[in-house]
Structures are given as structure tokens and as C-alpha cells.
N, C-alpha and C. Protein backbone atom coordinates (compact mmCIF):
# COMPACT_ATOMS: atom_id res chain seq x y z
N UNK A 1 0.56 -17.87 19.02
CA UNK A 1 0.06 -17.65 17.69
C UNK A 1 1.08 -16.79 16.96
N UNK A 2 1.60 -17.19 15.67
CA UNK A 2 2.04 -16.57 15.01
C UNK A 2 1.61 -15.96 13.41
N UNK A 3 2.68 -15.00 13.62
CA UNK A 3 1.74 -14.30 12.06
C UNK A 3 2.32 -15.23 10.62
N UNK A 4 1.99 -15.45 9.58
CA UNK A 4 2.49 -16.13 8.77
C UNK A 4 3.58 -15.47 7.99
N UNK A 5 5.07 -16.44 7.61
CA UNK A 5 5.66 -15.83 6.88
C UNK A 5 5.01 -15.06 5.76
N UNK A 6 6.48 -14.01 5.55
CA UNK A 6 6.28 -13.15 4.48
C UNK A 6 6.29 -13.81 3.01
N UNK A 7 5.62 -13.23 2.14
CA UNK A 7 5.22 -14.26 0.96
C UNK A 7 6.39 -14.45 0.52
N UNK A 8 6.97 -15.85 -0.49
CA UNK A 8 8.05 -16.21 -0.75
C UNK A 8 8.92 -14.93 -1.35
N UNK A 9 8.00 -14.36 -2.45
CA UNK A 9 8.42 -13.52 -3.70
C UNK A 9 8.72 -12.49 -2.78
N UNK A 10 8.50 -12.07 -2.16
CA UNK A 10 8.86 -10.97 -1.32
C UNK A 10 10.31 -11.31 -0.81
N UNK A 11 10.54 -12.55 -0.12
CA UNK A 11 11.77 -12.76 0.75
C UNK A 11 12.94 -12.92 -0.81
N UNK A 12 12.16 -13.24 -1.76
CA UNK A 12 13.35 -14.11 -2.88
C UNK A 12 13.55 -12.81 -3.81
N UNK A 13 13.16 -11.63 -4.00
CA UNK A 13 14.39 -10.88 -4.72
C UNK A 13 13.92 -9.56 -3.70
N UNK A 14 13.46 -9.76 -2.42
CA UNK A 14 13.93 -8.50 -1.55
C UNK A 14 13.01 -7.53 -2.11
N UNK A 15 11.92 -7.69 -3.06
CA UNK A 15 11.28 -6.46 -3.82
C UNK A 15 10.33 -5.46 -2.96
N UNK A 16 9.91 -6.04 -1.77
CA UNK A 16 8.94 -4.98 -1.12
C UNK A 16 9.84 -4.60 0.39
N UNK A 17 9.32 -3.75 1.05
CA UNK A 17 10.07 -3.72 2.44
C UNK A 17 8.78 -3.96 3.45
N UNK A 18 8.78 -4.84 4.23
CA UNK A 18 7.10 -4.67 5.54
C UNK A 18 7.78 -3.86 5.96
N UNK A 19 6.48 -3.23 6.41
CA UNK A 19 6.10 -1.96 7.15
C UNK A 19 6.13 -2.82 8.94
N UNK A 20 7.52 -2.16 9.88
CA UNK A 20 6.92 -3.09 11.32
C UNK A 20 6.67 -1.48 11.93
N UNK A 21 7.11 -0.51 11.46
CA UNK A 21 6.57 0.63 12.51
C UNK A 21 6.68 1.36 11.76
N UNK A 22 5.68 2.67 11.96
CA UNK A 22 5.41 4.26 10.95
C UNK A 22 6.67 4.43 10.35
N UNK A 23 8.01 4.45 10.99
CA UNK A 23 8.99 5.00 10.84
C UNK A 23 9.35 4.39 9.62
N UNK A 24 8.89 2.96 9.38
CA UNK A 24 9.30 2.14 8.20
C UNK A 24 8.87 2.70 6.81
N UNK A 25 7.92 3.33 6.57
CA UNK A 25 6.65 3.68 5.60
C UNK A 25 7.64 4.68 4.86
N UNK A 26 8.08 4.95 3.90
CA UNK A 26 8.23 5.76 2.69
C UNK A 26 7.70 6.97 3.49
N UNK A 27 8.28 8.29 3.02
CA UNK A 27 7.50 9.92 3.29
C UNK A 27 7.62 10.35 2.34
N UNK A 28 7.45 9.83 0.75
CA UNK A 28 7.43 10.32 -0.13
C UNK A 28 6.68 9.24 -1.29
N UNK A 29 6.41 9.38 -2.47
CA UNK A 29 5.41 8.71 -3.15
C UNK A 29 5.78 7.42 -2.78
N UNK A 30 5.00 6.17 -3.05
CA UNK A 30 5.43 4.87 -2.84
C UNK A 30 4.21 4.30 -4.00
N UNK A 31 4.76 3.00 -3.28
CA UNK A 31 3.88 1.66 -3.84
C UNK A 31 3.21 0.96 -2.64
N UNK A 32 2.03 0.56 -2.55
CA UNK A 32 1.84 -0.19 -0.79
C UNK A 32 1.40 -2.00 -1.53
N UNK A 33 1.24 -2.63 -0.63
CA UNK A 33 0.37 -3.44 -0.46
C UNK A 33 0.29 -4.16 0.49
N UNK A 34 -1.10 -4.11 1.09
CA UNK A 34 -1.75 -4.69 2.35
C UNK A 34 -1.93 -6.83 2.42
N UNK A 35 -1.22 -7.08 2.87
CA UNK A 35 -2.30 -8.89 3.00
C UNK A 35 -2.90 -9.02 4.12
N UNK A 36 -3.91 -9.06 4.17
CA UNK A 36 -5.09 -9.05 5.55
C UNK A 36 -4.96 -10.69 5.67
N UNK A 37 -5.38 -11.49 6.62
CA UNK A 37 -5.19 -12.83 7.57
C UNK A 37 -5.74 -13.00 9.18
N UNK A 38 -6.23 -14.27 9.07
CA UNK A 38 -6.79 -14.66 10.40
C UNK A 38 -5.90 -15.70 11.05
N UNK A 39 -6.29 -15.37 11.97
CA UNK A 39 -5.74 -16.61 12.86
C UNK A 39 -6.10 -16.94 13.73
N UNK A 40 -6.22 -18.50 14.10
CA UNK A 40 -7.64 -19.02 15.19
C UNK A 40 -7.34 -19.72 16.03
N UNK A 41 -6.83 -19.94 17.91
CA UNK A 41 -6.59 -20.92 18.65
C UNK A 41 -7.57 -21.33 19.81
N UNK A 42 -7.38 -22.21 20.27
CA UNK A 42 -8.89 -22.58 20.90
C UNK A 42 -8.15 -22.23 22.77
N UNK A 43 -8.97 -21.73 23.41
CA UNK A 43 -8.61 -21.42 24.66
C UNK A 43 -9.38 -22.08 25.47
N UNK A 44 -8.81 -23.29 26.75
CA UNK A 44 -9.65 -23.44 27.71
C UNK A 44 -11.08 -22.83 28.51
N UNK A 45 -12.11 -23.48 28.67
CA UNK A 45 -12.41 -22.68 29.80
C UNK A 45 -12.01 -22.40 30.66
N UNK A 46 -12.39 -21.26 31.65
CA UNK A 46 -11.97 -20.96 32.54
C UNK A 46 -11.91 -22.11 34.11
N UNK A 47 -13.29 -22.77 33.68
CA UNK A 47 -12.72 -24.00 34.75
C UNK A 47 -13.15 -25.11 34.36
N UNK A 48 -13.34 -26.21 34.94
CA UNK A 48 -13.33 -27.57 34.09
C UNK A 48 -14.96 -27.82 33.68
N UNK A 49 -15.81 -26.62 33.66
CA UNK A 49 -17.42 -26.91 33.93
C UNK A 49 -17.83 -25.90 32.40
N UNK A 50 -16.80 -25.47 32.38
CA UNK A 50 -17.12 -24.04 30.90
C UNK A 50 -16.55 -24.74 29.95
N UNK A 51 -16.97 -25.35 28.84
CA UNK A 51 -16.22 -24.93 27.34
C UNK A 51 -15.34 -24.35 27.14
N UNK A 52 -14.50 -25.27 26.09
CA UNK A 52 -13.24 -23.95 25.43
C UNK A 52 -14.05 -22.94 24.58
N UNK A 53 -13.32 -22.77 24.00
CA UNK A 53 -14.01 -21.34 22.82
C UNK A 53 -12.68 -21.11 22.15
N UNK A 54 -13.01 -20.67 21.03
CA UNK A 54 -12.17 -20.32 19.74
C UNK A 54 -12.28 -18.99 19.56
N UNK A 55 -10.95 -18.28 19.63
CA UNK A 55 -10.45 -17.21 19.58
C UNK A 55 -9.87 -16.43 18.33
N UNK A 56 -10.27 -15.85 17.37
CA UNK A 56 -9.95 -15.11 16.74
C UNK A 56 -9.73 -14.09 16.31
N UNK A 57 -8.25 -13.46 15.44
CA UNK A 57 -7.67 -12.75 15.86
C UNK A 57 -8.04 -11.84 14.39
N UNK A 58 -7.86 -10.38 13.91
CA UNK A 58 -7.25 -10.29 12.20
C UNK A 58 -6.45 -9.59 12.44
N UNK A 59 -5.68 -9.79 11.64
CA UNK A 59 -4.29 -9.28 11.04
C UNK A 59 -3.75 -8.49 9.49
N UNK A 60 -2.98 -7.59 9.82
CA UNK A 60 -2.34 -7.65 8.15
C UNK A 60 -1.15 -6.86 8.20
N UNK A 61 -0.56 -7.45 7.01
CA UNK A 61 0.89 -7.03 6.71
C UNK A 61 0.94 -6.09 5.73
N UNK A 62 1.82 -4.88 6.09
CA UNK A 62 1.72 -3.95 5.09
C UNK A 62 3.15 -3.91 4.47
N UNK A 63 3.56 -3.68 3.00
CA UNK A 63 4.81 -3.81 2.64
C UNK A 63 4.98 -2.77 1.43
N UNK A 64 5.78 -2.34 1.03
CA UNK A 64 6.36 -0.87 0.58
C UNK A 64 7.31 -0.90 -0.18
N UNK A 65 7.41 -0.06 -1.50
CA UNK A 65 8.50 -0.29 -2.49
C UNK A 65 8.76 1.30 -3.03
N UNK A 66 8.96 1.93 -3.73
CA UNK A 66 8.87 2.87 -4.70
C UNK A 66 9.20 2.81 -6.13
N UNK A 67 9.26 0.93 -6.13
CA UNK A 67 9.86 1.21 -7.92
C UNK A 67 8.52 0.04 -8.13
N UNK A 68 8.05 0.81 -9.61
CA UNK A 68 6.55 0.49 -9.61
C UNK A 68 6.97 -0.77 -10.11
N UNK A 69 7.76 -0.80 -10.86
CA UNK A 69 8.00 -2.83 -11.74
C UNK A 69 7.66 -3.55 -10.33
N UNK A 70 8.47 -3.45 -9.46
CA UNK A 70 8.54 -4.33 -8.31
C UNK A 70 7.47 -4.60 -7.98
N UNK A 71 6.38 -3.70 -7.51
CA UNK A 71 4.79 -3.29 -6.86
C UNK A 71 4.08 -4.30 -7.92
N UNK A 72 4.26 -4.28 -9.00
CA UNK A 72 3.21 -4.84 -10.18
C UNK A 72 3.64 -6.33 -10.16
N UNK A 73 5.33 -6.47 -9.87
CA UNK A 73 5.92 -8.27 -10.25
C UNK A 73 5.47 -8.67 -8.82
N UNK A 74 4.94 -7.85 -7.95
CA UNK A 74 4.72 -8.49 -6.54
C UNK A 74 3.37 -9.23 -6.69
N UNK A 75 2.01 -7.93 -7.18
CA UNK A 75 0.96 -8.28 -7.40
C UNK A 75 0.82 -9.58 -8.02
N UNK A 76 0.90 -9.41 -9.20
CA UNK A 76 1.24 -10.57 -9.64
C UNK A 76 1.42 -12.22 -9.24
N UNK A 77 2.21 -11.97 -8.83
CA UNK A 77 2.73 -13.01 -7.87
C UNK A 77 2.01 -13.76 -6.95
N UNK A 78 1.15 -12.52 -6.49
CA UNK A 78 0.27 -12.85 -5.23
C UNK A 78 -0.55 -13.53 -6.09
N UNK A 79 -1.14 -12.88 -7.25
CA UNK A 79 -2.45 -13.42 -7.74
C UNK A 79 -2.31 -14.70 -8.36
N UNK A 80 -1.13 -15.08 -9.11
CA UNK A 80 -0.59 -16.38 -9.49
C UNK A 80 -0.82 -17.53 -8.72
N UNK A 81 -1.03 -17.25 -7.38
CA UNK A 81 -0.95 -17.92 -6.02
C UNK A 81 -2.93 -18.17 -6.03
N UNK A 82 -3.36 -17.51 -6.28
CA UNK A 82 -4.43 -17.42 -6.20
C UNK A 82 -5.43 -16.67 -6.87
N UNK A 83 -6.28 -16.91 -8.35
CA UNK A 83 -6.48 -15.67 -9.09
C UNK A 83 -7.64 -15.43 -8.30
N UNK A 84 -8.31 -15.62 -7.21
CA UNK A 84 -9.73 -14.94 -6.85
C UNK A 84 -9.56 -15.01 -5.08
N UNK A 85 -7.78 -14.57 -5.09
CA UNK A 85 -7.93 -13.98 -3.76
C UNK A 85 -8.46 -12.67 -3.04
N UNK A 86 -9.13 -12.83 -1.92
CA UNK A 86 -9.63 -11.36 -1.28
C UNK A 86 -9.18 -10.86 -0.15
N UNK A 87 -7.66 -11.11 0.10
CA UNK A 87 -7.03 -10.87 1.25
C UNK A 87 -6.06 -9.72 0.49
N UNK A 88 -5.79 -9.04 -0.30
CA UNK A 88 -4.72 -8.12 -0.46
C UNK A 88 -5.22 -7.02 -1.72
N UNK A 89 -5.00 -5.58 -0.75
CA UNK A 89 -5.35 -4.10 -1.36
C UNK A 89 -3.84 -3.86 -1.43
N UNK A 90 -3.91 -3.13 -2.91
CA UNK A 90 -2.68 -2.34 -3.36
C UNK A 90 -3.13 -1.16 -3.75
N UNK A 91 -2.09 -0.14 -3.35
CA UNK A 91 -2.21 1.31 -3.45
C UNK A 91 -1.05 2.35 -4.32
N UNK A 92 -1.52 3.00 -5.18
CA UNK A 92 0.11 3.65 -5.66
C UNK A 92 -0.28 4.88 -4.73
N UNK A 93 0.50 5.20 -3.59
CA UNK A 93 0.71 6.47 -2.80
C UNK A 93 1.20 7.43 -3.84
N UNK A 94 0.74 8.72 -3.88
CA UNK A 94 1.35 9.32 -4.65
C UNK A 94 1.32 10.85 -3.38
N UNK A 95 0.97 11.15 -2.55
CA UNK A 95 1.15 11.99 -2.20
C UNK A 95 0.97 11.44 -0.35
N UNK A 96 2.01 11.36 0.61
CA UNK A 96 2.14 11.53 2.12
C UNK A 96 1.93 12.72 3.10
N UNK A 97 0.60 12.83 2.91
CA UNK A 97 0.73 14.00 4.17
C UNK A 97 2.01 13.87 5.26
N UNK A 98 2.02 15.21 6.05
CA UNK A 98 3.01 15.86 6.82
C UNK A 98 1.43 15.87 8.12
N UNK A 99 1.66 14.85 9.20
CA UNK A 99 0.87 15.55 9.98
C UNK A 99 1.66 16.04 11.58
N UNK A 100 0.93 17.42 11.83
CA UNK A 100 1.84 18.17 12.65
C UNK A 100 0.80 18.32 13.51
N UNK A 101 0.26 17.78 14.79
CA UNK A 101 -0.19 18.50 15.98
C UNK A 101 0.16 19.74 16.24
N UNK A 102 -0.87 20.40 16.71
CA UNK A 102 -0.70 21.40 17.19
C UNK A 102 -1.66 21.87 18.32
N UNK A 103 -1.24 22.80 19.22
CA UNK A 103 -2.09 22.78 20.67
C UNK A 103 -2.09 24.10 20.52
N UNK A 104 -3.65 24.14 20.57
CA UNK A 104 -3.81 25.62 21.00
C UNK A 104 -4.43 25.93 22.58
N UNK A 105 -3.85 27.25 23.01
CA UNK A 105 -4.82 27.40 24.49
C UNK A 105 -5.32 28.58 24.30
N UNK A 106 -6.64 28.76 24.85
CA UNK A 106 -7.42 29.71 24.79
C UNK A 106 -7.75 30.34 26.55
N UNK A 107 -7.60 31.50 26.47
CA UNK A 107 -7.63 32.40 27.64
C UNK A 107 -8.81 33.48 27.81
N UNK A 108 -9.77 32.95 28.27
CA UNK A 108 -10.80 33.78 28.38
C UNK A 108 -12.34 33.57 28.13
């Protein structure tokens, strides 16, 4: 099973970056937007006396900009594709927490 390419407008002027690990994500204000997606394959039974069954998975792609034109010509885009889609949340980040573990031990 694979995840579906990245939306065209995205690959054709480079305007968002996906998010593949934390490290990817902006640490300072951004632009986000989420596309949530399913995906469904049918798996054997376990022996020739059980039913298959259909397996489903969800998913979503998160992708990242900081220049707001881009964030808005993306939206857009998406919705052009579809004006009463319900697969994609956009966010203007304006502030990234700093999170710092910390361990305390207590004696007594």
C-alpha cells in the first residue's frame, strides 16, 4: 500500500515543503497544511475456511511554507480540485513552542 502522490501544485512550483520527520517542521512562525486519506487492501484469511477482510488504514500528509502567498495559492488549489472537500486543515502557526523535558528526582 502506498501513500498517494503529493498534490500536483505542490510538486509544480515547489511551494510547500512535507513534513517526513519533526526535524522537517519550521521552529519558527509558519504556514501548515494537513491532507488526511484512506487507504483500503483486502487481506486473506488466515486459512482457506475464514474470509478475507478489508483492511483499513488513515493517513495524512503534513506540508509547510512560511510565505503566506504560497499557503493561500496552495489552498486554493486544493479547493479548485474540489470545492466541498473534507480531507484538508490549514493552520497559520504563529508561535512554536520550545519543548524541554526535564527530570526531576526526589529524595525522601
Amino acid at each position: 500500500m502506498s501513500a498517494p502522490k503529493t498534490p500536483w501544485h505542490f510538486e509544480k512550483d515547489h511551494s510547500l515543503k512535507k513534513v517526513e520527520k519533526a526535524s522537517d517542521a519550521p521552529k519558527t512562525a509558519h504556514y501548515a497544511i494537513f491532507v488526511f486519506y484512506t487507504s483500503s487492501h483486502t487481506e486473506p484469511g488466515y486459512d482457506r475456511h475464514e474470509p478475507s477482510y478489508t483492511v483499513t488504514d488513515n493517513f495524512c500528509d503534513h506540508y509547510v511554507t512560511t510565505d503566506e502567498a504560497k499557503w493561500k495559492s496552495a489552498i486554493a488549489a486544493l479547493y479548485a480540485e474540489d470545492m466541498n472537500r473534507k480531507d484538508v486543515l490549514a493552520y497559520a502557526v504563529s508561535h512554536v513552542p520550545t519543548i524541554a523535558p526535564q527530570v526531576v528526582v526526589s529524595i525522601g
